[in-house]
Protein backbone atom coordinates (compact mmCIF):
# COMPACT_ATOMS: atom_id res chain seq x y z
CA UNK A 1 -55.64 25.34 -70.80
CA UNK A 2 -57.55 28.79 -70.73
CA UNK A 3 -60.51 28.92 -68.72
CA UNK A 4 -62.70 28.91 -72.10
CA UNK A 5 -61.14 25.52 -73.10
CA UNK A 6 -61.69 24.18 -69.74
CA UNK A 7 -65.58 25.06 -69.98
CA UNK A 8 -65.38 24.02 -73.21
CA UNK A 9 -63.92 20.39 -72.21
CA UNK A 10 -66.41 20.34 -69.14
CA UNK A 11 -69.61 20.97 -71.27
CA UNK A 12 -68.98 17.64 -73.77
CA UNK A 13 -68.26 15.68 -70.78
CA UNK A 14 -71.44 16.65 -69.43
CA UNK A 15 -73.58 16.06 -72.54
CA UNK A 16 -72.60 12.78 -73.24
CA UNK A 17 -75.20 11.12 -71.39
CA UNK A 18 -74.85 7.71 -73.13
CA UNK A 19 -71.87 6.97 -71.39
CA UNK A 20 -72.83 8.89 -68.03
CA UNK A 21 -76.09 7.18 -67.88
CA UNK A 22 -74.36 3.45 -68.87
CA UNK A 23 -71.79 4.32 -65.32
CA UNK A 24 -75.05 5.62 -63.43
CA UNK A 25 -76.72 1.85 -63.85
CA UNK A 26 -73.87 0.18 -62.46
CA UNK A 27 -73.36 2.35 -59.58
CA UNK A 28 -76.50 3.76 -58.78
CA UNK A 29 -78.18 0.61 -57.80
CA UNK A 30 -79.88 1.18 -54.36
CA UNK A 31 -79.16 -1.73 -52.27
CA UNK A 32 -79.89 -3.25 -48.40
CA UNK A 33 -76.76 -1.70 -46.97
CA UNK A 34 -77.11 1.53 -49.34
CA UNK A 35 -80.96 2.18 -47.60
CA UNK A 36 -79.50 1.17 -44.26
CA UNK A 37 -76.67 3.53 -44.10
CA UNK A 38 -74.19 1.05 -43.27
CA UNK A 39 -71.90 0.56 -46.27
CA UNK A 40 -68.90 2.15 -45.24
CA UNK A 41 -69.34 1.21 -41.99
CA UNK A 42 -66.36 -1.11 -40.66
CA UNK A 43 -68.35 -2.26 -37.85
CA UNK A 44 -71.71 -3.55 -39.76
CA UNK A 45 -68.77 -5.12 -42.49
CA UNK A 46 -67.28 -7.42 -39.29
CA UNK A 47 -70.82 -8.23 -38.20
CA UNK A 48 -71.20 -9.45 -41.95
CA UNK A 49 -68.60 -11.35 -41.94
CA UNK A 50 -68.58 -12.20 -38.93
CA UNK A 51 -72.39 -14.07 -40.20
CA UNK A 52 -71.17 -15.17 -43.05
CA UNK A 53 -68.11 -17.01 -41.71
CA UNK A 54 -70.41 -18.66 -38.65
CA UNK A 55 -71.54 -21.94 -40.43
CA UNK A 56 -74.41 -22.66 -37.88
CA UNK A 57 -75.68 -19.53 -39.26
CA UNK A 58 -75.01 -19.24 -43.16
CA UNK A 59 -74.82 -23.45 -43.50
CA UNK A 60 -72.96 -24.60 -46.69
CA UNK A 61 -71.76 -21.24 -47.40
CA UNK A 62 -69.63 -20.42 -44.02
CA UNK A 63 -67.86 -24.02 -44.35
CA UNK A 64 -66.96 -22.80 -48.53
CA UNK A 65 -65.88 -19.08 -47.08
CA UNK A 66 -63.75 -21.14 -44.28
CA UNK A 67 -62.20 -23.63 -46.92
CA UNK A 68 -61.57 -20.99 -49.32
CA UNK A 69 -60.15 -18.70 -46.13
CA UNK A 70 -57.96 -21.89 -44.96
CA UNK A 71 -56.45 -22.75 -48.79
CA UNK A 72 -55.57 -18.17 -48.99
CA UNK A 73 -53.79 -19.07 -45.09
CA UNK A 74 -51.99 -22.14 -46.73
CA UNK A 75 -50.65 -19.93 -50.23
CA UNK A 76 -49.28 -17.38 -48.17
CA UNK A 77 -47.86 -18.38 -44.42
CA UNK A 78 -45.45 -21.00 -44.97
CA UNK A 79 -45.50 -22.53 -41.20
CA UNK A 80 -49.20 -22.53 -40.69
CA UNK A 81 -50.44 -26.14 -42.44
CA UNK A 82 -54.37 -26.44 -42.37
CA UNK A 83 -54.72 -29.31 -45.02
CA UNK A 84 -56.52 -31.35 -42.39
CA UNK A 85 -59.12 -28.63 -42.00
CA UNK A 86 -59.99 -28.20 -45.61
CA UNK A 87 -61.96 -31.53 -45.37
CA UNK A 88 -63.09 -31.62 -41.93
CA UNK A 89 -66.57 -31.39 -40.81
CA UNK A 90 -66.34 -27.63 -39.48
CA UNK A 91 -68.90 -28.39 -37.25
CA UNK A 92 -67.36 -27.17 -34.01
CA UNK A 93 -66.85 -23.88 -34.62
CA UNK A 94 -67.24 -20.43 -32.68
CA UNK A 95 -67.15 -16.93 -34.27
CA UNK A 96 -66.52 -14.10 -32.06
CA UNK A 97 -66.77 -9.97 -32.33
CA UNK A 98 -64.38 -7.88 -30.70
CA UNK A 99 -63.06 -10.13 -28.14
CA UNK A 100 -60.17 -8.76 -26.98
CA UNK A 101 -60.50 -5.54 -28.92
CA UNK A 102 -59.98 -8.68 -32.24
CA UNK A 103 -62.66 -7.32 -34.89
CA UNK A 104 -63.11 -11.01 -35.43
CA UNK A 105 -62.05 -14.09 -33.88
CA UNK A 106 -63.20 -17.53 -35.66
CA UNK A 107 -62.40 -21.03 -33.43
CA UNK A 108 -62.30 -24.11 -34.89
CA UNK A 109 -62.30 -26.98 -32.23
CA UNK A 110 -61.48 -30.55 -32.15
CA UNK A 111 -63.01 -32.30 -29.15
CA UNK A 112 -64.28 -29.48 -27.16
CA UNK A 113 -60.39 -27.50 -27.49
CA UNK A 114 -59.63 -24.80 -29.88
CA UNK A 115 -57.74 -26.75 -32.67
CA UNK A 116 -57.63 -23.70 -34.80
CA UNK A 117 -57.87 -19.83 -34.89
CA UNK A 118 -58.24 -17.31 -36.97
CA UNK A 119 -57.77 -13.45 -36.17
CA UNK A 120 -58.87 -11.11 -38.24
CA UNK A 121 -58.43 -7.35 -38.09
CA UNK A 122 -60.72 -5.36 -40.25
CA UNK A 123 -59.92 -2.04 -41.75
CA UNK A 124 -62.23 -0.34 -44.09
CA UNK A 125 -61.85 3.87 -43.33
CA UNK A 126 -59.58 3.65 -40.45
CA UNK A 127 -55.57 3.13 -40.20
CA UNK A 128 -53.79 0.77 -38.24
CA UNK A 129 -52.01 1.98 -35.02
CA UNK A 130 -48.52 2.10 -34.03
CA UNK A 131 -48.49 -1.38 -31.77
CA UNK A 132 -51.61 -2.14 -32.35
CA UNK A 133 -51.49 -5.61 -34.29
CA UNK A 134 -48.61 -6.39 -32.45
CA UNK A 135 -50.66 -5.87 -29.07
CA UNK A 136 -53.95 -7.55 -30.35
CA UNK A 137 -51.12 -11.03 -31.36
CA UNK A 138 -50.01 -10.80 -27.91
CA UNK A 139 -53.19 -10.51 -26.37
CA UNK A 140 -54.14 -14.04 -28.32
CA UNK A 141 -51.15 -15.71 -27.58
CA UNK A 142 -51.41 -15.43 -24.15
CA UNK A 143 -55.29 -16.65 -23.87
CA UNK A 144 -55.81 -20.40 -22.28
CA UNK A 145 -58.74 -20.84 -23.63
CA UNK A 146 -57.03 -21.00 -27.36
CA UNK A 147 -55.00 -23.42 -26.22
CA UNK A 148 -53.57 -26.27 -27.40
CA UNK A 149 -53.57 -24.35 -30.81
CA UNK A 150 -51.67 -21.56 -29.61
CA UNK A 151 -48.99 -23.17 -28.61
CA UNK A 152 -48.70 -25.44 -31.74
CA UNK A 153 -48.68 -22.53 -34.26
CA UNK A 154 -52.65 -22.69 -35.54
CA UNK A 155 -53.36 -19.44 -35.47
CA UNK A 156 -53.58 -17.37 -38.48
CA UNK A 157 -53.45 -13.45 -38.31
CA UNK A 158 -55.67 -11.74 -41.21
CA UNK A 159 -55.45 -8.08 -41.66
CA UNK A 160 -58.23 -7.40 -43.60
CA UNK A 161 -58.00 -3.66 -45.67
CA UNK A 162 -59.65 -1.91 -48.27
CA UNK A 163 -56.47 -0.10 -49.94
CA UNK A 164 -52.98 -1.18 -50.13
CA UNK A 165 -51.93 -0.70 -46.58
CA UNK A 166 -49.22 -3.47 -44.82
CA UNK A 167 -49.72 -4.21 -41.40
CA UNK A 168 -46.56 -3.33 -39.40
CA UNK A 169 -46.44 -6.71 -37.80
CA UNK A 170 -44.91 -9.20 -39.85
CA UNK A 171 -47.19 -12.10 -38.34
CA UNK A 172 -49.78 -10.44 -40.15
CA UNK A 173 -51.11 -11.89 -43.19
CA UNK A 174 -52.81 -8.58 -45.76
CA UNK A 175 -55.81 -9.95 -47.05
CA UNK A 176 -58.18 -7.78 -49.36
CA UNK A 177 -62.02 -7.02 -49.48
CA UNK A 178 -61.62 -7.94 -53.06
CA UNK A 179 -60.26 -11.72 -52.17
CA UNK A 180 -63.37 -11.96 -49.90
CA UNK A 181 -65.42 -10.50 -52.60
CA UNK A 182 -64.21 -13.18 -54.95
CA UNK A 183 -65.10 -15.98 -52.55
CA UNK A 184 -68.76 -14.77 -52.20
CA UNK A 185 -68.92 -14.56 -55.41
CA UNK A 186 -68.26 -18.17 -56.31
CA UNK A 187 -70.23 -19.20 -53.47
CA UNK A 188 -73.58 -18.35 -55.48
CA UNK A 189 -72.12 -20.75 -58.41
CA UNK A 190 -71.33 -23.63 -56.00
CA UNK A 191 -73.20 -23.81 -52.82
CA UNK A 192 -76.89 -24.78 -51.46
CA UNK A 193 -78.49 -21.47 -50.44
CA UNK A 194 -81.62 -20.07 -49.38
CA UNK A 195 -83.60 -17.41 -51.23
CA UNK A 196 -82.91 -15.03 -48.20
CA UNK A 197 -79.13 -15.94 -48.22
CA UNK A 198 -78.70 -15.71 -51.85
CA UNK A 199 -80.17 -12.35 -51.80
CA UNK A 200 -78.09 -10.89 -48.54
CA UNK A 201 -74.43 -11.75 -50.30
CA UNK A 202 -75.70 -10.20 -53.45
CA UNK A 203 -77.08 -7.28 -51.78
CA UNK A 204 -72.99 -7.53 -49.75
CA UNK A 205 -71.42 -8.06 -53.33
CA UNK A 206 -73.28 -4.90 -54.65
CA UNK A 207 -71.98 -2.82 -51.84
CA UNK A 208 -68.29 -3.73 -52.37
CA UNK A 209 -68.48 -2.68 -55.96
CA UNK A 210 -70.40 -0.19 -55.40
CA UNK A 211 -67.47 1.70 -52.95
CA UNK A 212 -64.74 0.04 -54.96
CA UNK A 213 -63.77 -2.20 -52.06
CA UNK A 214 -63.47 -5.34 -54.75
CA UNK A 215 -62.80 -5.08 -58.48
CA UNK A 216 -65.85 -5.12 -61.09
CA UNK A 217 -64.42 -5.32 -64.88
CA UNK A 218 -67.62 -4.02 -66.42
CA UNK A 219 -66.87 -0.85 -64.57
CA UNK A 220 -63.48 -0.81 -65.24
CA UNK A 221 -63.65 -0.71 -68.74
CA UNK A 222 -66.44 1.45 -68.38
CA UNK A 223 -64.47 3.71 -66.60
CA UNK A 224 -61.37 3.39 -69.14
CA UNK A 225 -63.43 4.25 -71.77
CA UNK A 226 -65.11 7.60 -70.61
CA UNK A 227 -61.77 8.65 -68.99
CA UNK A 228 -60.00 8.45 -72.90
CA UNK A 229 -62.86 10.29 -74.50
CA UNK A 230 -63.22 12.89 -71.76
CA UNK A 231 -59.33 12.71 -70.26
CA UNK A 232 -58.86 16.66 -70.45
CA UNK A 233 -62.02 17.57 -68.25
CA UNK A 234 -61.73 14.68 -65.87
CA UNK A 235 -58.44 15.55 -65.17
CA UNK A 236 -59.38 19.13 -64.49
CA UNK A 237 -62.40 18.17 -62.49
CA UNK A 238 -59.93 15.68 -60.07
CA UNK A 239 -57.42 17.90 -59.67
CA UNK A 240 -59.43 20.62 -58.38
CA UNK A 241 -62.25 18.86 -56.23
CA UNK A 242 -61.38 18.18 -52.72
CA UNK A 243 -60.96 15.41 -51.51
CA UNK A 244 -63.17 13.83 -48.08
CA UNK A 245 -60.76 14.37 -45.52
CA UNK A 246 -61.02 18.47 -46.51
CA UNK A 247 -64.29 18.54 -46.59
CA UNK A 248 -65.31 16.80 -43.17
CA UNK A 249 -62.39 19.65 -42.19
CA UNK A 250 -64.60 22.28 -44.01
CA UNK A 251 -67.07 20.80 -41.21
CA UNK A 252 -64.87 21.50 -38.36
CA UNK A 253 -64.25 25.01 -39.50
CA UNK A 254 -68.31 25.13 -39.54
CA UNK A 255 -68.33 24.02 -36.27
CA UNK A 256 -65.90 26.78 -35.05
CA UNK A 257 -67.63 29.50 -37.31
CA UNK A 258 -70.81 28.79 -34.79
CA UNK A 259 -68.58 29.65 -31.66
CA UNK A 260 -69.39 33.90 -31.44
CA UNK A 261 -67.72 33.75 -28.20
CA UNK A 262 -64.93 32.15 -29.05
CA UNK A 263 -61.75 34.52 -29.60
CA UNK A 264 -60.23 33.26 -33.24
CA UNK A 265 -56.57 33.27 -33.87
CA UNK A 266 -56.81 34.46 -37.76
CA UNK A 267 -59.23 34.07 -40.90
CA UNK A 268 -59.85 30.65 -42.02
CA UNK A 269 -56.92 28.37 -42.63
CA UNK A 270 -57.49 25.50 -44.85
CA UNK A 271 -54.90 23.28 -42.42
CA UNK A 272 -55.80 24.39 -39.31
CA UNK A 273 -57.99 25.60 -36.49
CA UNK A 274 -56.96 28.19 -33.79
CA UNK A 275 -59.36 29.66 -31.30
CA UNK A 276 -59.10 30.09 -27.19
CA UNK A 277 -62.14 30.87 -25.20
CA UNK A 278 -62.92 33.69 -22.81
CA UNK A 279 -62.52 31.27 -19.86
CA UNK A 280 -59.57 29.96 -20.38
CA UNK A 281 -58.29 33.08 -20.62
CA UNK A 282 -59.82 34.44 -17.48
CA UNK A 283 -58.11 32.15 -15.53
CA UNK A 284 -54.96 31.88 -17.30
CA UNK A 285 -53.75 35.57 -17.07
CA UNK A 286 -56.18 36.40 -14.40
CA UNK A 287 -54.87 40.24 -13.21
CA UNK A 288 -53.53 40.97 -16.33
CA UNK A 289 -54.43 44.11 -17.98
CA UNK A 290 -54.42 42.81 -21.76
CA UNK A 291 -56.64 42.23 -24.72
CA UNK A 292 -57.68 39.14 -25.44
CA UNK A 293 -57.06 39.68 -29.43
CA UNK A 294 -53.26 39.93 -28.84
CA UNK A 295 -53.26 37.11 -25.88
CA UNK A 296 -54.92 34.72 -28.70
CA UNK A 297 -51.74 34.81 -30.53
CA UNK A 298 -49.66 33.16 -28.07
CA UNK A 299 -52.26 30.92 -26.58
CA UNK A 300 -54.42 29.05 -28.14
CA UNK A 301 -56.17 25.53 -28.77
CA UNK A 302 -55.32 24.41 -32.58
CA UNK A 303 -56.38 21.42 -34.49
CA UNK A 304 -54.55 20.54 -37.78
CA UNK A 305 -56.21 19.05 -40.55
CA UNK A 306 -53.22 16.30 -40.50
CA UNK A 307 -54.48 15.27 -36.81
CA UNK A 308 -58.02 15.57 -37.13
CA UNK A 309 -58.54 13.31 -34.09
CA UNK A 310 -56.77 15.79 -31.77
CA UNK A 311 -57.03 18.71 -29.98
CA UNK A 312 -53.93 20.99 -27.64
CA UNK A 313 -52.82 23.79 -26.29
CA UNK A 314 -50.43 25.92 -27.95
CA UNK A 315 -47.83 28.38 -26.27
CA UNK A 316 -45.46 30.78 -27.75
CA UNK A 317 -43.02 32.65 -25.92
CA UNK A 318 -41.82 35.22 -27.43
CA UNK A 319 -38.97 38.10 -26.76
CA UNK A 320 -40.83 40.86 -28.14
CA UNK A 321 -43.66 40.56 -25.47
CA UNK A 322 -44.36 42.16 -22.17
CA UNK A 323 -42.00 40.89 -19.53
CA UNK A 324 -45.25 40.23 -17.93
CA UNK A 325 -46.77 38.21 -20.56
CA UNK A 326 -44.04 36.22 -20.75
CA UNK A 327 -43.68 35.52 -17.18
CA UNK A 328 -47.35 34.44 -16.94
CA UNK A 329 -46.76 31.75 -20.15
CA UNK A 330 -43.70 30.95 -18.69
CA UNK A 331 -45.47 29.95 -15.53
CA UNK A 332 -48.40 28.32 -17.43
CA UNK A 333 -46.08 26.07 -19.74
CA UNK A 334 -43.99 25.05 -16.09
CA UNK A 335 -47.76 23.72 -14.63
CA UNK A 336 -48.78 22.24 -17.96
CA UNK A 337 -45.40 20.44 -19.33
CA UNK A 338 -43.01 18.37 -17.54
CA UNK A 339 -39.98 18.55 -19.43
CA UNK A 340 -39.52 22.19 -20.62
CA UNK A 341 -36.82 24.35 -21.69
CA UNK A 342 -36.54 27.70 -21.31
CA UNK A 343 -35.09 28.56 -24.66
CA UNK A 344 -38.57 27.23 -25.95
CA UNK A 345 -40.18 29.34 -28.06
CA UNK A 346 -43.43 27.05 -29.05
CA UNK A 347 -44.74 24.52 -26.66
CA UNK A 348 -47.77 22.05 -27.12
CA UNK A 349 -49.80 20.82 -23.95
CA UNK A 350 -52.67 18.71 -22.86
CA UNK A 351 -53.29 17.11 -26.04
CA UNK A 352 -56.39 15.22 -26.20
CA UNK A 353 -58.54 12.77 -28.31
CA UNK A 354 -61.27 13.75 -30.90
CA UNK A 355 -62.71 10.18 -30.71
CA UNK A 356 -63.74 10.41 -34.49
CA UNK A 357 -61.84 7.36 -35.52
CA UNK A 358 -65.42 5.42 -34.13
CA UNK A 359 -67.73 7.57 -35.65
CA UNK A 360 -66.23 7.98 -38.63
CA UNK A 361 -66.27 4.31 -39.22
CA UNK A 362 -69.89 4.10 -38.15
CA UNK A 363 -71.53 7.19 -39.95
CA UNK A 364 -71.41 7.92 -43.68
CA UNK A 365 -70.15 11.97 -44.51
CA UNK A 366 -73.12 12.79 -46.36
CA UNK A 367 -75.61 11.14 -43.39
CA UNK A 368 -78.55 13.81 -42.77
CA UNK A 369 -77.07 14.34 -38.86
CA UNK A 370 -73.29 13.68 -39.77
CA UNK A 371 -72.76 17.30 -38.23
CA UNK A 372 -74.61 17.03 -35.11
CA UNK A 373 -72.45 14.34 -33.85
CA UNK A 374 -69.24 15.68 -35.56
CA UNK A 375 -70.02 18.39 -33.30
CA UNK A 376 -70.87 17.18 -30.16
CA UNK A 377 -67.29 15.07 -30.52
CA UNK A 378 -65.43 18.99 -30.59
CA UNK A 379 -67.32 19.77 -27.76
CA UNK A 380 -66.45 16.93 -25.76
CA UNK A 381 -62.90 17.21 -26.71
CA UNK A 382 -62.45 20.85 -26.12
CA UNK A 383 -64.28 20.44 -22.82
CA UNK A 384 -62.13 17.73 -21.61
CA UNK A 385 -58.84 19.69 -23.13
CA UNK A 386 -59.85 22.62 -21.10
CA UNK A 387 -60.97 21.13 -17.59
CA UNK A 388 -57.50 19.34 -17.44
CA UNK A 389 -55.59 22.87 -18.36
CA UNK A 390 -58.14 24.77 -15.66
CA UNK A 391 -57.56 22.08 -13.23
CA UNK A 392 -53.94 22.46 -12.97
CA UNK A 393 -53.78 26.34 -13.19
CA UNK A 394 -56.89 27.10 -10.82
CA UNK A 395 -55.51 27.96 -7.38
């Protein structure tokens, strides 16, 4: 398509207001969680559930989630059999928040001893980590205090995510926000509730549709319909917006753009951010009679846009440079690595955590002071980066 078909294409999309304004009403609803800036929050989701699931709290309507939970453990792990629970009483039961580093931990007990657990690991923005579900098992398995049902096989691991993501511990059962949707859904057709209840899972319900974390057919076939009549500009428009993880990046690149002391590598880089600072450098080739513009292309801090969460040091050695020069890297990348190689051209060191996994979870993008605290995390980061690097090299 020419660029005149493209605006063409664009400009009928955005006059049909019939079908913009029918989508609008379905997902512009303001609701509790909306106002409260909490709805992509994975933290204020566990304390939901975490409510909901607590039947001394939300009465009829924990014991249906529970049932409905115990009958979804039953259809899909084989050597777990909770038939018994289905009609029991439930009216022993604890619900815990990150004990153990668990998201959520629900107890059933049978004369004062946990009869039954349930371990639930809730992801809504964030990934799983390497070990981490098979850490968080272990870390259950080896707690008395969930014995007997430990030992006899009644515990039940949910991983609880948004998109299709597997947990990479095959004691893990994947469980959906749509599933969980579902059952809070039928629990306004069949259970006793209070005004106040009734209107805090509707509000919850809202929210999950609303950041299509649980499937709504109205919107579906909403959405089917003003994709076939407007197919050619929609498909420009997706293919050429960016997506959230480049534009928090965009953010970073802010945050660097603020730095006027700061000695930058190159010109913007959509994938990347290289910089050093005036005091690394004054320690690092301290007696050296070179400019920092040419030292800041063989040592620098970079974060990619693939490993937003980290900041390092980067070295390159190479031939063409002062013998100097590279003696003084040489030296650096002996103090700052402990397996090197001499024939090492690039070298990373002291990599450290951007702990924006947390915040991330906790504070919407498009939050008023989103950048203030996306900046004071760099800061933090960088700081710690560099003490540990001056540390080792100051005399």
């Amino acid at each position: 398509m020419n660029n005149n078909e493209i605006e063409k294409y664009l400009n009928t999309f955005l006059k049909d207001i019939d079908c913009l304004s029918k989508f609008d009403k379905l997902i512009d609803q303001d609701n509790l969680f909306d106002i409260l800036k909490i709805s992509q929050a994975e933290i204020r989701h566990s304390n939901a559930l975490a409510w909901l699931l607590d039947p001394r709290k939300s009465k009829d309507v924990g014991k249906y989630f529970l049932r409905k939970i115990f009958i979804f453990i039953m259809d899909h792990a084989e050597n777990i059999n909770v038939a018994d629970l289905i009609v029991d009483d439930l009216n022993d039961i604890e619900v815990r928040r990150e004990w153990m580093h668990t998201d959520l931990l629900v107890i059933i007990r049978n004369k004062g001893k946990a009869d039954f657990v349930i371990c639930i690991e809730n992801k809504v923005k964030s990934k799983q980590g390497l070990k981490q579900l098979e850490d968080y098992r272990k870390c259950i398995e080896s707690a008395n205090e969930l014995k007997p049902a430990v030992d006899k096989n009644r515990v039940a691991y949910l991983f609880l995510r948004v998109k299709n993501e597997f947990p990479n511990d095959l004691n893990w059962i994947e469980i959906d926000y749509n599933i969980i949707g579902n059952i809070l859904k039928d629990s306004l057709k069949f259970c006793t509730m209070s005004k106040e209840l009734n209107f805090f899972i509707t509000q919850y319900l809202s929210t999950l549709r609303k950041n299509g974390m649980m499937d709504d057919q109205e919107l579906q076939d909403l959405a089917q319909k003003i994709y076939n009549q407007h197919k050619k500009a929609l498909d420009y428009i997706y293919d050429n917006a960016q997506n959230e993880d480049a534009l928090i990046f965009d953010k970073y690149h802010d945050w660097l753009e603020k730095k006027s002391d700061f000695i930058k590598r190159e010109k913007k880089a959509s994938s990347y951010l290289q910089f050093a600072t005036k005091e690394l450098y004054s320690i690092a080739f301290k007696g050296l009679n070179v400019k920092e513009k040419d030292l800041v292309q063989y040592c620098y801090y970079e974060v990619q846009k693939r490993f937003m969460n980290e900041i390092k040091l980067v070295l390159h050695i190479d031939s063409s440079l002062p013998k100097e020069i590279q003696e003084r890297l040489s030296s650096i990348r002996t103090k700052l690595v402990k397996k090197t190689d001499a024939e090492w051209q690039w070298t990373s060191a002291c990599k450290t955590k951007i702990k924006t996994d947390s915040y991330f979870n906790k504070h919407d993008f498009y939050e008023e002071k989103f950048d203030e605290g996306l900046n004071k995390l760099l800061d933090t980061a960088l700081n710690e980066c560099q003490s540990k690097i001056l540390s080792i090299l100051t005399p």
